[in-house]
N, C-alpha and C. Protein backbone atom coordinates (compact mmCIF):
# COMPACT_ATOMS: atom_id res chain seq x y z
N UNK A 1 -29.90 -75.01 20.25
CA UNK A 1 -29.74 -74.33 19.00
C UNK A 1 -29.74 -75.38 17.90
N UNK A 2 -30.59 -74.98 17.42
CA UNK A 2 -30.40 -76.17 15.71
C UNK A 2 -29.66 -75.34 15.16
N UNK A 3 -29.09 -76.75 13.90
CA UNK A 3 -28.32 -76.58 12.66
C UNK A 3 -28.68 -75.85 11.72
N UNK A 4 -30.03 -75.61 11.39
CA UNK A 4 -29.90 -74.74 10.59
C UNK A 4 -29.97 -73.00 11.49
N UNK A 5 -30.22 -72.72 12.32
CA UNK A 5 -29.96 -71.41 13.19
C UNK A 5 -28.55 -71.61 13.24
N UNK A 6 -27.39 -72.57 13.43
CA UNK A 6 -25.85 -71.75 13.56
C UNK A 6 -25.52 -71.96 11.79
N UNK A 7 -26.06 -72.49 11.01
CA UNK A 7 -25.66 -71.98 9.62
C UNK A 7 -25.85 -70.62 9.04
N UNK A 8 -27.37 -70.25 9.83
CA UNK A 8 -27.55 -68.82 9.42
C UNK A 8 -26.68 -67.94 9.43
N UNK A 9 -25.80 -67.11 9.20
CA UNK A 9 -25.68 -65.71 9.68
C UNK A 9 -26.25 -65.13 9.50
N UNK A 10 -25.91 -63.96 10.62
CA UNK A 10 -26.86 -62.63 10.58
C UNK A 10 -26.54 -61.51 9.50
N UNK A 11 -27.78 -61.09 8.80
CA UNK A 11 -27.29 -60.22 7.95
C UNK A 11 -26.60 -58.84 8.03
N UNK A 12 -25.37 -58.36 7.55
CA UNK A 12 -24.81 -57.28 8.16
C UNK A 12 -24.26 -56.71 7.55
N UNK A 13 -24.37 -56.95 5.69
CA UNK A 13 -23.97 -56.12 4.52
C UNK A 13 -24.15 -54.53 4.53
N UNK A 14 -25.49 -54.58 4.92
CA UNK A 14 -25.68 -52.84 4.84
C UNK A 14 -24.61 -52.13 5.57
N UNK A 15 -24.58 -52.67 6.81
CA UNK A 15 -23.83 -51.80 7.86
C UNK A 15 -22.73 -51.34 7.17
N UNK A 16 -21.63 -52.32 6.73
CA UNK A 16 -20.31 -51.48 5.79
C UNK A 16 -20.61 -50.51 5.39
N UNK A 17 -21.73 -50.73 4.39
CA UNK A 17 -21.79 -49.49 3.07
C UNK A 17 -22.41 -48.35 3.71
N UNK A 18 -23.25 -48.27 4.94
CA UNK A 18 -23.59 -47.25 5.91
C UNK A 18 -22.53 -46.24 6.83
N UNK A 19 -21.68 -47.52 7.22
CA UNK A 19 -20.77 -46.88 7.28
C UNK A 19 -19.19 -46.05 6.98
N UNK A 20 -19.32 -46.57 5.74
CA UNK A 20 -18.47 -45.72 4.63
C UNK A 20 -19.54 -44.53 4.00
N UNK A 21 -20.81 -44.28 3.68
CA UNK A 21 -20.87 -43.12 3.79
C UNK A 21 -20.79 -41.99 4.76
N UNK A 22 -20.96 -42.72 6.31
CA UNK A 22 -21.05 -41.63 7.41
C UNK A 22 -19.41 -41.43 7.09
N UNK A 23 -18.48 -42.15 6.92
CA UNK A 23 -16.98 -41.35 7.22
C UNK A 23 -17.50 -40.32 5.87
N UNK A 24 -17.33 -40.73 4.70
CA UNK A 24 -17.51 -39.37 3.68
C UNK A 24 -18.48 -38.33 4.19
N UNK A 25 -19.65 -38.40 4.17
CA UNK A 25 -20.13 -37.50 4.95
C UNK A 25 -19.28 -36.48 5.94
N UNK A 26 -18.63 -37.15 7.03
CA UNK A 26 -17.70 -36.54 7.75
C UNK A 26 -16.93 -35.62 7.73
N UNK A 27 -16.04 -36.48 6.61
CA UNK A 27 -14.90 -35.86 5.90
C UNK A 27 -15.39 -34.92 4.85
N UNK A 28 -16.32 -34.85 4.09
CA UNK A 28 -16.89 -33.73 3.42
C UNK A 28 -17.50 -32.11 4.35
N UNK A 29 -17.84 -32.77 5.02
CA UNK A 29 -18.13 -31.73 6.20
C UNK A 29 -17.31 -30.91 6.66
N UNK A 30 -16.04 -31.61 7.16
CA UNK A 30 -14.57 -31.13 7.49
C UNK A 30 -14.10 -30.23 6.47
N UNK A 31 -14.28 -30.38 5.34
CA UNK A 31 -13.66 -29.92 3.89
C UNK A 31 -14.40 -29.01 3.85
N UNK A 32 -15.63 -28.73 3.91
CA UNK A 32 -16.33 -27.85 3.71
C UNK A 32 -16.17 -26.30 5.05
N UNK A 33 -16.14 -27.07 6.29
CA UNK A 33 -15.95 -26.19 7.15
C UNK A 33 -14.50 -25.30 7.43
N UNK A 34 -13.49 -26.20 6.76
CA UNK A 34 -12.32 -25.59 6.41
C UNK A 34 -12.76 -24.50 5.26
N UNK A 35 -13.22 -24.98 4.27
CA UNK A 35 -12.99 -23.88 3.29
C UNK A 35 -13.79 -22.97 3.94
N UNK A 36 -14.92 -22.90 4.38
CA UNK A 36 -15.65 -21.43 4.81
C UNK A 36 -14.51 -20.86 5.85
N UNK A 37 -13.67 -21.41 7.07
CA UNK A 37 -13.37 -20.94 7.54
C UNK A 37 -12.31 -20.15 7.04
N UNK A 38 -11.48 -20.75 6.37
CA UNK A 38 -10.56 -19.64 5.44
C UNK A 38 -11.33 -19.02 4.80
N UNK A 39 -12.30 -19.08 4.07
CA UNK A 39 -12.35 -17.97 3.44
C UNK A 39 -12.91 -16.52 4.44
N UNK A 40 -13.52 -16.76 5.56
CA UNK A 40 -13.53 -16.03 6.35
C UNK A 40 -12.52 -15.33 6.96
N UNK A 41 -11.40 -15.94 7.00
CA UNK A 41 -10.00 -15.21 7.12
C UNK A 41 -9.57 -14.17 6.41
N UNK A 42 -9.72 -14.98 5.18
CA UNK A 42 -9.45 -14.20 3.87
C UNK A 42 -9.96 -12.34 3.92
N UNK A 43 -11.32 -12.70 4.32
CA UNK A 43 -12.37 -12.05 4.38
C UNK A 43 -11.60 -10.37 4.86
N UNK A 44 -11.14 -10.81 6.06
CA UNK A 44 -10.90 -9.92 7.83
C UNK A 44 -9.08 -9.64 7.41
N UNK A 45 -8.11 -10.38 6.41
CA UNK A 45 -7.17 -10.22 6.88
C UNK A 45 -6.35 -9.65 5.28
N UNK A 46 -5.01 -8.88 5.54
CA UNK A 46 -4.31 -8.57 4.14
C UNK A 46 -3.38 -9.53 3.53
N UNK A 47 -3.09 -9.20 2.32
CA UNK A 47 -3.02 -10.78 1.75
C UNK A 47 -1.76 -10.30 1.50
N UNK A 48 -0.11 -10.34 1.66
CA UNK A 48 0.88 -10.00 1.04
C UNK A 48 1.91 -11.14 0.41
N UNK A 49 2.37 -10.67 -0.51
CA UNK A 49 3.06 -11.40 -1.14
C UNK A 49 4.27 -10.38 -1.72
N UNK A 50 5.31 -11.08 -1.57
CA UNK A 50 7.28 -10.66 -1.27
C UNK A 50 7.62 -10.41 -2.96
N UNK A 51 7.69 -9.77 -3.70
CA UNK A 51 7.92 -10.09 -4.75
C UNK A 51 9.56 -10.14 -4.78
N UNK A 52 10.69 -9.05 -4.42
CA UNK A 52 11.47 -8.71 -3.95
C UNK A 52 11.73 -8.56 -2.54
N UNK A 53 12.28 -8.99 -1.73
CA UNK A 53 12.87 -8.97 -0.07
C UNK A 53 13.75 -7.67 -0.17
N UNK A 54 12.62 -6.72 0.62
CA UNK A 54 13.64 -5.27 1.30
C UNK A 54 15.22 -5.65 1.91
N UNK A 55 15.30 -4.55 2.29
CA UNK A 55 16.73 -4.80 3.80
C UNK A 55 16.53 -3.92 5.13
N UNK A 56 16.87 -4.16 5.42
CA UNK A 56 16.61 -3.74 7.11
C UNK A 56 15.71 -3.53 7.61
N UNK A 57 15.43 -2.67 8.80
CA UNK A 57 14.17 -3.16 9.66
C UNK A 57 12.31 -3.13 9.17
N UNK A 58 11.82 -3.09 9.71
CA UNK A 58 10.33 -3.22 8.74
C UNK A 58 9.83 -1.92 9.38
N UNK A 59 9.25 -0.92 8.48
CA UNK A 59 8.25 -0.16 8.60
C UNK A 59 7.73 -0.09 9.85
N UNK A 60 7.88 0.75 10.48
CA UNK A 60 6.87 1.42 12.18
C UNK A 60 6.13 2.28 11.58
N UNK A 61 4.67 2.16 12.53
CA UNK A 61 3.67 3.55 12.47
C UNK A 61 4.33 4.45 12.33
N UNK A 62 5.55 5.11 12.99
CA UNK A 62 5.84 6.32 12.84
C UNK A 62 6.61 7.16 11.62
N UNK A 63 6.75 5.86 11.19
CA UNK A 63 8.06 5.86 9.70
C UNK A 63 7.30 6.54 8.90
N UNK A 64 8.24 7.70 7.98
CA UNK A 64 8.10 8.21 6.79
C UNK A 64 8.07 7.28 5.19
N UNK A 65 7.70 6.99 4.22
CA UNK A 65 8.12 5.99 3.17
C UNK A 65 7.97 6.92 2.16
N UNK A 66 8.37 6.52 1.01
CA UNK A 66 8.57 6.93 -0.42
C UNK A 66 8.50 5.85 -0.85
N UNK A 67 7.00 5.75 -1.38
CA UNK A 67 6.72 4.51 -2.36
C UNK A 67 6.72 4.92 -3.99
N UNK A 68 6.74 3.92 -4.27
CA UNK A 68 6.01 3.37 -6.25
C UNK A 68 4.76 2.56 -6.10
N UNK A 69 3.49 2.53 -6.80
CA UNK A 69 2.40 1.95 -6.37
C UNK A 69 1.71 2.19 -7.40
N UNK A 70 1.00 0.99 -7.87
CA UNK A 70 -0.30 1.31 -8.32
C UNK A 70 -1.36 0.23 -7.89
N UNK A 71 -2.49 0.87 -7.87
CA UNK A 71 -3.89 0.56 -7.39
C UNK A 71 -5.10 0.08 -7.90
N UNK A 72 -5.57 -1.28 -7.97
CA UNK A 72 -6.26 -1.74 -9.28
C UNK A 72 -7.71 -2.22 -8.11
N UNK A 73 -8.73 -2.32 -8.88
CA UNK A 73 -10.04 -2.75 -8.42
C UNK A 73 -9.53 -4.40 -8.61
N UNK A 74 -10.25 -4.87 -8.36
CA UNK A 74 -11.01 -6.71 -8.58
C UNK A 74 -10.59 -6.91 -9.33
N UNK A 75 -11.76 -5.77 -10.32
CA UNK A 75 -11.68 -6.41 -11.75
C UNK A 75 -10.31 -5.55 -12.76
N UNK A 76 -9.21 -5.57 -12.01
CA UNK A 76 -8.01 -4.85 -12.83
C UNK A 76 -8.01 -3.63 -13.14
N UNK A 77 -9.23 -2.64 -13.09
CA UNK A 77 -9.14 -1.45 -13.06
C UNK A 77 -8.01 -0.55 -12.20
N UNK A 78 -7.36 0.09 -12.66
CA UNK A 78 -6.17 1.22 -12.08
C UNK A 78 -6.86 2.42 -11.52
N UNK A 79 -7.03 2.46 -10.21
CA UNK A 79 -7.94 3.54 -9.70
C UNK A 79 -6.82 4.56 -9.23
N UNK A 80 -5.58 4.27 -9.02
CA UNK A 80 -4.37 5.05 -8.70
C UNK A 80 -3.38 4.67 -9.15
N UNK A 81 -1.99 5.48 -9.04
CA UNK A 81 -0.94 5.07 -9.50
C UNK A 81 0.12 6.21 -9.67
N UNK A 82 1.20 6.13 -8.83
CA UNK A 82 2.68 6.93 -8.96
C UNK A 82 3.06 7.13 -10.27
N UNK A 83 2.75 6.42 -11.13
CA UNK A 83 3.72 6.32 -12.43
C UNK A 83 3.32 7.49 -12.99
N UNK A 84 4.21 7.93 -13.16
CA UNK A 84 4.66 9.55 -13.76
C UNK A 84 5.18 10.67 -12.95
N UNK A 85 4.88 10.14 -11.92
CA UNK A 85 4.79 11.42 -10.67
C UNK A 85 6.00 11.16 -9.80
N UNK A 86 6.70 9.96 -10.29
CA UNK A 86 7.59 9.59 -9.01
C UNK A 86 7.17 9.57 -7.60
N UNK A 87 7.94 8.81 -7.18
CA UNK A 87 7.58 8.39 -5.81
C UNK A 87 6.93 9.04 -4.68
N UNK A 88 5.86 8.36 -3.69
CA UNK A 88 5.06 9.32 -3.16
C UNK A 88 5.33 9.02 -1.85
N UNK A 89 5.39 10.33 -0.96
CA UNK A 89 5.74 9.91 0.24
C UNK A 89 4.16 10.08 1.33
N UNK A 90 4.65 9.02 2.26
CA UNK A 90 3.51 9.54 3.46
C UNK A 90 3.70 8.69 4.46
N UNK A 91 3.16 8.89 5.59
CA UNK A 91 3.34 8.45 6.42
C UNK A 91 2.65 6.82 7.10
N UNK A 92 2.98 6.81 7.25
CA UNK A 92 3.13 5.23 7.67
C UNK A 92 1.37 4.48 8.48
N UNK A 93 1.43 6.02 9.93
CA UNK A 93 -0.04 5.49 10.16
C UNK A 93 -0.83 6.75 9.97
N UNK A 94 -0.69 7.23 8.66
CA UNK A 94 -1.94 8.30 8.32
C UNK A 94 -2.92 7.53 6.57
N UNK A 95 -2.47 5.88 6.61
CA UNK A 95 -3.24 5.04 5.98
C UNK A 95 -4.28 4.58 5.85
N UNK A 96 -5.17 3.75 4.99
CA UNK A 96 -6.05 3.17 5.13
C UNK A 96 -5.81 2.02 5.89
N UNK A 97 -6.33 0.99 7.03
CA UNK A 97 -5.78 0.14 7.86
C UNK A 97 -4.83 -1.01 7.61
N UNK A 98 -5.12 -1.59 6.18
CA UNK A 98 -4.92 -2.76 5.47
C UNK A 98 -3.86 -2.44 4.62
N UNK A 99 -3.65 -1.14 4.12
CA UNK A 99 -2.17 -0.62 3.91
C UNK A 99 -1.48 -0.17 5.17
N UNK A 100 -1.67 0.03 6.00
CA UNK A 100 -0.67 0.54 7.10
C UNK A 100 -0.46 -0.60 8.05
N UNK A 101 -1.11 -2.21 7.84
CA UNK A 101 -0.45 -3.10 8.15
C UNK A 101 -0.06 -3.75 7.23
N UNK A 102 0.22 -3.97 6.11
CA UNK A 102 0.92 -4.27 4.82
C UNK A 102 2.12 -3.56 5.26
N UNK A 103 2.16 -2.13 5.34
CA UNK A 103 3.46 -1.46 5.54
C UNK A 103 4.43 -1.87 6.50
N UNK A 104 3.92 -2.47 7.22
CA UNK A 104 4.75 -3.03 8.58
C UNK A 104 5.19 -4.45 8.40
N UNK A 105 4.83 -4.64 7.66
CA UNK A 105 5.91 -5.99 6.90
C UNK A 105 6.57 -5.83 5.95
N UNK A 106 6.75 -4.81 5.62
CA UNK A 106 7.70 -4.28 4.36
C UNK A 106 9.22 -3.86 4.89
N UNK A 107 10.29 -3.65 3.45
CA UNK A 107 11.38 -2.89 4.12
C UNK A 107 11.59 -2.42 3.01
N UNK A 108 12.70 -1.44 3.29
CA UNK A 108 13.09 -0.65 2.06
C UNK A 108 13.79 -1.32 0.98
N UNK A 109 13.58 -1.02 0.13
CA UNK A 109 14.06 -1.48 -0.73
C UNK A 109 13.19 -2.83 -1.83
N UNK A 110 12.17 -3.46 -1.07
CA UNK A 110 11.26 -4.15 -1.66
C UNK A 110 10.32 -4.13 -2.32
N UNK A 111 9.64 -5.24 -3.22
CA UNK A 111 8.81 -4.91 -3.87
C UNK A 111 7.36 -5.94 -3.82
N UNK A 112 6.37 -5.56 -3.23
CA UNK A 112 5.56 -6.32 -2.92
C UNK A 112 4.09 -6.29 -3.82
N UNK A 113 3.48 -7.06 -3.28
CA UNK A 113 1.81 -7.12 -3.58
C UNK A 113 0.82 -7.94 -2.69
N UNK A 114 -0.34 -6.73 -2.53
CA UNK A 114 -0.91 -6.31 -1.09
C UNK A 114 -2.39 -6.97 -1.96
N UNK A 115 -3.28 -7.52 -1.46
CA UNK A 115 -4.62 -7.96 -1.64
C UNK A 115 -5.34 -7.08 -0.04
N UNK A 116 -5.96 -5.90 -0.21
CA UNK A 116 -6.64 -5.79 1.04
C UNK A 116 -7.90 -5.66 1.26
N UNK A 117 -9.09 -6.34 1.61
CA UNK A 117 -10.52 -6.89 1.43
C UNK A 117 -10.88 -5.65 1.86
N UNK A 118 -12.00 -5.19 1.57
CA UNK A 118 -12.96 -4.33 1.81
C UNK A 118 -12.63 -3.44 3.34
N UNK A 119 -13.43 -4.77 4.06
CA UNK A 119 -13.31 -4.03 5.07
C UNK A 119 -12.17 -3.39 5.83
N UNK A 120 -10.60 -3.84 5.24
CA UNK A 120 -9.89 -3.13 5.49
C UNK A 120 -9.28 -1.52 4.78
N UNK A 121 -10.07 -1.77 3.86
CA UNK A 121 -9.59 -0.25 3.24
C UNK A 121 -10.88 0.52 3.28
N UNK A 122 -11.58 0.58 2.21
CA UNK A 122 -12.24 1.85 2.69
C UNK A 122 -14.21 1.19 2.96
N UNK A 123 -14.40 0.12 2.88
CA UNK A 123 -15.51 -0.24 3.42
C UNK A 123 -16.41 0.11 2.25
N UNK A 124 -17.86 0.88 2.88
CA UNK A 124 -18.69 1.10 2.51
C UNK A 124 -18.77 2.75 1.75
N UNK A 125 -18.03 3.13 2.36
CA UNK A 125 -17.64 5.00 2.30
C UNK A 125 -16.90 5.48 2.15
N UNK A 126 -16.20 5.00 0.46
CA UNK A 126 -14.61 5.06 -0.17
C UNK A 126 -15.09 6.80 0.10
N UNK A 127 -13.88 7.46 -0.27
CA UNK A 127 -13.24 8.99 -0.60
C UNK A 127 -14.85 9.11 -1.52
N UNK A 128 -15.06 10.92 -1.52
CA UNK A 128 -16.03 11.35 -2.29
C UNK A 128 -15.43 11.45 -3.83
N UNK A 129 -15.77 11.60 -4.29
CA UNK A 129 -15.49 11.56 -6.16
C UNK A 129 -13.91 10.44 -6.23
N UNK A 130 -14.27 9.89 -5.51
CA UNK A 130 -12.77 8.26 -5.87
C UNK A 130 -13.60 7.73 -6.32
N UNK A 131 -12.69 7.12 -7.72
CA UNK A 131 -13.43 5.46 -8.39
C UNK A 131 -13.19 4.33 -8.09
N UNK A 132 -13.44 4.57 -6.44
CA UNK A 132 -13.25 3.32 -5.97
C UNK A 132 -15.13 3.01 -5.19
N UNK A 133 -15.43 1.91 -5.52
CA UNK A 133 -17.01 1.70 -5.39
C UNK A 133 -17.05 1.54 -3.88
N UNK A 134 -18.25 1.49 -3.05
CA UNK A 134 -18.55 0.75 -2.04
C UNK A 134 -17.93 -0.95 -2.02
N UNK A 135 -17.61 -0.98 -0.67
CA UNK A 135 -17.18 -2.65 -0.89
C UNK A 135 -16.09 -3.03 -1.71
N UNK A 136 -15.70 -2.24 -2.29
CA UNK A 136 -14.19 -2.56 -3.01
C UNK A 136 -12.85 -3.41 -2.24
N UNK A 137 -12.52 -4.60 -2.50
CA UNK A 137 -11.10 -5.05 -2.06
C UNK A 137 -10.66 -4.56 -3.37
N UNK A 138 -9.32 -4.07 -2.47
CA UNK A 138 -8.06 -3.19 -3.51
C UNK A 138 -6.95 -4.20 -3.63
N UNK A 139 -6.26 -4.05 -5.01
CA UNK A 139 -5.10 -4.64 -4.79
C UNK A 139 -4.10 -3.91 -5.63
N UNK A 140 -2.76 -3.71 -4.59
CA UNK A 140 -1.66 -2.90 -4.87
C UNK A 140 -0.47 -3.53 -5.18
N UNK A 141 0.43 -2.85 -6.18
CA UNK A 141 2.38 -3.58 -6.12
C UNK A 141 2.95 -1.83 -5.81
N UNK A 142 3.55 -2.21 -4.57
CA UNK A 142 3.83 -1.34 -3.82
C UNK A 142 5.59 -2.11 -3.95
N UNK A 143 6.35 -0.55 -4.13
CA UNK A 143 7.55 -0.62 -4.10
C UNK A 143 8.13 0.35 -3.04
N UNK A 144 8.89 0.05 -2.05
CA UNK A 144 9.64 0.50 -0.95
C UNK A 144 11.12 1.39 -1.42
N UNK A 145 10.83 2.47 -2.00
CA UNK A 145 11.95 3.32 -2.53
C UNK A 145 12.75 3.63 -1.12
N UNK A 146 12.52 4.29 -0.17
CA UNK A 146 13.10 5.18 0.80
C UNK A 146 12.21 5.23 2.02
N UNK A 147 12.83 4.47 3.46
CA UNK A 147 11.89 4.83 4.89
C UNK A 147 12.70 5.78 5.68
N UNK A 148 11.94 6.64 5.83
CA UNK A 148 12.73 7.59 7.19
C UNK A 148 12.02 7.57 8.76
N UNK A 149 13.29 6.91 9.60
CA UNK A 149 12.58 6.27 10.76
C UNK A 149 12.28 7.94 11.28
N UNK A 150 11.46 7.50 11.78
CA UNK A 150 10.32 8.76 12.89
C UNK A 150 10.29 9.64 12.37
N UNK A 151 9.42 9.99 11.03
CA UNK A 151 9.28 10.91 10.69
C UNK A 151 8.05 11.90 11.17
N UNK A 152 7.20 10.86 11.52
CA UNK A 152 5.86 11.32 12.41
C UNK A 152 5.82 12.28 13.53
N UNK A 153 7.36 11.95 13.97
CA UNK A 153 7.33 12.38 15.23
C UNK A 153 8.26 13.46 14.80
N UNK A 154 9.44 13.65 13.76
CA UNK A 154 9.95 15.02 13.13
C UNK A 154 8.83 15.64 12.91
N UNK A 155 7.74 15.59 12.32
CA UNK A 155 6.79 16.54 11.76
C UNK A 155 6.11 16.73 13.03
N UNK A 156 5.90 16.05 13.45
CA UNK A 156 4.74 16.80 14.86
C UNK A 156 6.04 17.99 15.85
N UNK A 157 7.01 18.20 15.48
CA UNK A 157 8.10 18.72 16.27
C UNK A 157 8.40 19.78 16.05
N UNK A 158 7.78 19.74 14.19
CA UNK A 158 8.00 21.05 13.48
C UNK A 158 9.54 21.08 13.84
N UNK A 159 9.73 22.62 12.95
CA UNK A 159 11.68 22.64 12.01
C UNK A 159 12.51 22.82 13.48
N UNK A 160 13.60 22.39 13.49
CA UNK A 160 14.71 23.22 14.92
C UNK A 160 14.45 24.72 14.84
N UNK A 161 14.44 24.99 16.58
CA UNK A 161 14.71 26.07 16.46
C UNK A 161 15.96 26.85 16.45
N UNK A 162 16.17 27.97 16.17
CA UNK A 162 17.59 28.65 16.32
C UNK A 162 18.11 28.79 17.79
N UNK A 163 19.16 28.66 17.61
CA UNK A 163 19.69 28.97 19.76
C UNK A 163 20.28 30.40 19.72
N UNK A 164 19.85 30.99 20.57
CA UNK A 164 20.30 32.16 20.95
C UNK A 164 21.36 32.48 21.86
């Protein structure tokens, strides 16, 4: 080996800067595949938020409720709403899907707000004359006035009878 071959080094600048873009690259990738994947969540799932913490147990399919509610499009439009009418009762799983699992994390006495995407409420084929469009995510502040456990199953039982 000559002196001037072990003075040389080999050139190897690029490589660093090659390989600090493959990590960004990487890590941009990562960032990116996170966000699609949440937002795909987003997409499929109901969005609740506690405004007030109920008390006691949470809402069953079979439960009766007496809510306060109103019902806004996207874009803030009020497509429904209790106010005036006082509180509305119904049953628990005779819902749209994305409210009747909203309901099951609720308790009486609370006051919440429900984000529920499309495909959980009414899809493509809202109610006939509702102003609610195709593809609509709804969003509700739903207040928990009064639950009556098994009411589903009182009404399918119809009234006592008399004993003879």
């Amino acid at each position: 080996m000559s002196v001037a071959e072990a003075a040389h080094r080999p050139d190897h600048r690029g490589r660093a800067v090659a390989l600090w873009i493959g990590f960004i690259l990487v890590i941009a990738a990562g960032v990116a595949l996170a966000w699609l994947g949440a937002h795909s969540v987003r997409q499929r799932t109901i969005q609740l938020e506690t405004i007030q913490a109920g008390t006691g147990p949470t809402i069953q399919p079979q439960d009766g409720v007496l809510i306060d509610y109103e019902g806004r499009l996207s874009d803030g439009k009020v497509f429904d709403s209790s106010q005036g009418k006082g509180p509305v009762p119904l049953l628990a799983n005779q819902v749209i899907p994305g409210f009747a699992e909203a309901l099951s994390r609720m308790q009486e006495g609370g006051h919440y707000r429900i984000h529920i995407p499309s495909k959980l409420a009414y899809g493509a084929n809202p109610p006939p004359d509702a102003p609610i469009p195709p593809n609509a995510d709804l969003d509700y502040d739903v207040k928990v006035v009064k639950v009556v456990p098994n009411a589903a199953l009182m009404q399918q039982s119809g009234p006592p009878q008399p004993q003879q």
